[in-house]
Protein backbone atom coordinates (compact mmCIF):
# COMPACT_ATOMS: atom_id res chain seq x y z
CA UNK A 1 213.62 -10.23 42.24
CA UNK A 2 217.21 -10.54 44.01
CA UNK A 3 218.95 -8.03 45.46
CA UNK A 4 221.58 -8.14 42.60
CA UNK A 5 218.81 -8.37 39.89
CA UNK A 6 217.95 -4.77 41.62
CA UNK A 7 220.97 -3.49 41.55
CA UNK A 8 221.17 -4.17 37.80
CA UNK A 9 218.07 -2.49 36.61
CA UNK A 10 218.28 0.13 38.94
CA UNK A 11 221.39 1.69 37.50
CA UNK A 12 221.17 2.17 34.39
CA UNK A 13 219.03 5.05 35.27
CA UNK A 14 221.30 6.18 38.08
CA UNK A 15 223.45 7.27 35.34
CA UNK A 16 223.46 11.08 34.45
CA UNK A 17 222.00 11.93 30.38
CA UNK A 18 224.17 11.48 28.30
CA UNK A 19 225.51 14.94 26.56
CA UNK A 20 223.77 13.95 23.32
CA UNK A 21 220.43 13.44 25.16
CA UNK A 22 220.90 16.86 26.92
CA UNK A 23 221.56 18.69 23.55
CA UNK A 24 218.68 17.20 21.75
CA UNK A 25 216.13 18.19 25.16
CA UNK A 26 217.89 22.09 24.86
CA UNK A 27 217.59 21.89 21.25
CA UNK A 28 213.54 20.80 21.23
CA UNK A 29 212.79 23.74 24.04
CA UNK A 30 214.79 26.39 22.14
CA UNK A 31 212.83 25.32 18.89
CA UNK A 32 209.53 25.35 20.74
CA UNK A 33 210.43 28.59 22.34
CA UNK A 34 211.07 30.47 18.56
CA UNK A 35 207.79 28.57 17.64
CA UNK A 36 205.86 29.88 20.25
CA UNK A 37 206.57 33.37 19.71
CA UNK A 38 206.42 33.31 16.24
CA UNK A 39 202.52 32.37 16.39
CA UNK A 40 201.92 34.46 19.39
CA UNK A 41 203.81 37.38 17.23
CA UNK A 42 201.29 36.35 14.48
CA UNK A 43 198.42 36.41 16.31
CA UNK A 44 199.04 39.95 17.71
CA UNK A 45 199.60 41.13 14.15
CA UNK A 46 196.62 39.49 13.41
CA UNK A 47 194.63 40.71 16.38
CA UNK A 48 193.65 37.70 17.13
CA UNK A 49 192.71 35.93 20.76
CA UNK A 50 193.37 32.61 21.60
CA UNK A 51 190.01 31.47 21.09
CA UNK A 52 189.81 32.55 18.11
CA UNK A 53 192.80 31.20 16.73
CA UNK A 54 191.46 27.86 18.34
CA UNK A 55 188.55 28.19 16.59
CA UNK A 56 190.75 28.18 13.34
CA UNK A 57 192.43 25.46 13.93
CA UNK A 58 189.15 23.44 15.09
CA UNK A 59 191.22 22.62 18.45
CA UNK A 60 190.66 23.62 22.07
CA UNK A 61 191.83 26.71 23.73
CA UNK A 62 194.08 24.42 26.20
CA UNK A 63 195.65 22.41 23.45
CA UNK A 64 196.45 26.39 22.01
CA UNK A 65 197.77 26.84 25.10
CA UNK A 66 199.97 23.71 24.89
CA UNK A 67 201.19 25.25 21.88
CA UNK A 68 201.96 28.46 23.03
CA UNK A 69 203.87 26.96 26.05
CA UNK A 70 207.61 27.85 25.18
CA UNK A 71 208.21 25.36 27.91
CA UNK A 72 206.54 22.20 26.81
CA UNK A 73 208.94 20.89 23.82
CA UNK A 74 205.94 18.62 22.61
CA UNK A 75 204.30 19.64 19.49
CA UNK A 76 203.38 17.27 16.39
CA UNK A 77 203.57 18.54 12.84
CA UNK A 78 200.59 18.61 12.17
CA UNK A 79 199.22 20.78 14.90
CA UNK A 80 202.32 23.08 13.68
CA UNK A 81 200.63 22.88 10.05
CA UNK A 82 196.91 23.81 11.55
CA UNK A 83 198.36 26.73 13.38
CA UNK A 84 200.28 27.99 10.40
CA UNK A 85 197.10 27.28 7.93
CA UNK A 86 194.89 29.02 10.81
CA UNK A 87 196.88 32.14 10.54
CA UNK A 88 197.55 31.96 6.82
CA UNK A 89 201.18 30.60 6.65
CA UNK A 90 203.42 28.06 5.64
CA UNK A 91 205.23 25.91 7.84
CA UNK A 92 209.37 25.52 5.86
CA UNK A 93 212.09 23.30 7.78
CA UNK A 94 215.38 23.10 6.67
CA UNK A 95 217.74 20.99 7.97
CA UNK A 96 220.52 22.81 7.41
């Protein structure tokens, strides 16, 4: 690979986020974050301990804990839809 060649690839990624990418990353960790609390909210009402919620969902306590991370934006629907089922909810999304 050439110097220029380099150069090229290189900088596209030298290039700050764009402002929609930004917004979108904000956007998935706020969601996560009113997610998160919502089940651990649940789960207090509940009285219910992580492993047992596990349990319920037929998952492992770390992937709970993956879940209840308000940091980590990940999270598929349908571990959303085992957590909700586990505690005896719905999951609604509006896209409003």
């Amino acid at each position: 690979m050439t110097k220029e060649s380099k150069k090229i690839s290189r900088s596209k990624f030298d290039q700050p986020p764009t402002k929609e990418c930004t917004l979108s990353s904000i956007t998935a960790v706020a969601l996560k974050q009113v997610i998160a609390v919502q089940i651990s909210e649940e789960m207090t009402a509940q009285n219910l301990t992580k492993t047992e919620l596990a349990k319920r969902m037929h998952t492992s306590r770390s992937a709970l804990d993956r879940l209840l991370d308000a940091q980590d934006p990940s999270l598929t629907l349908a571990t959303l839809a085992s957590a909700a089922t586990a505690l005896g909810k719905k999951v609604n999304l509006n896209l409003g």
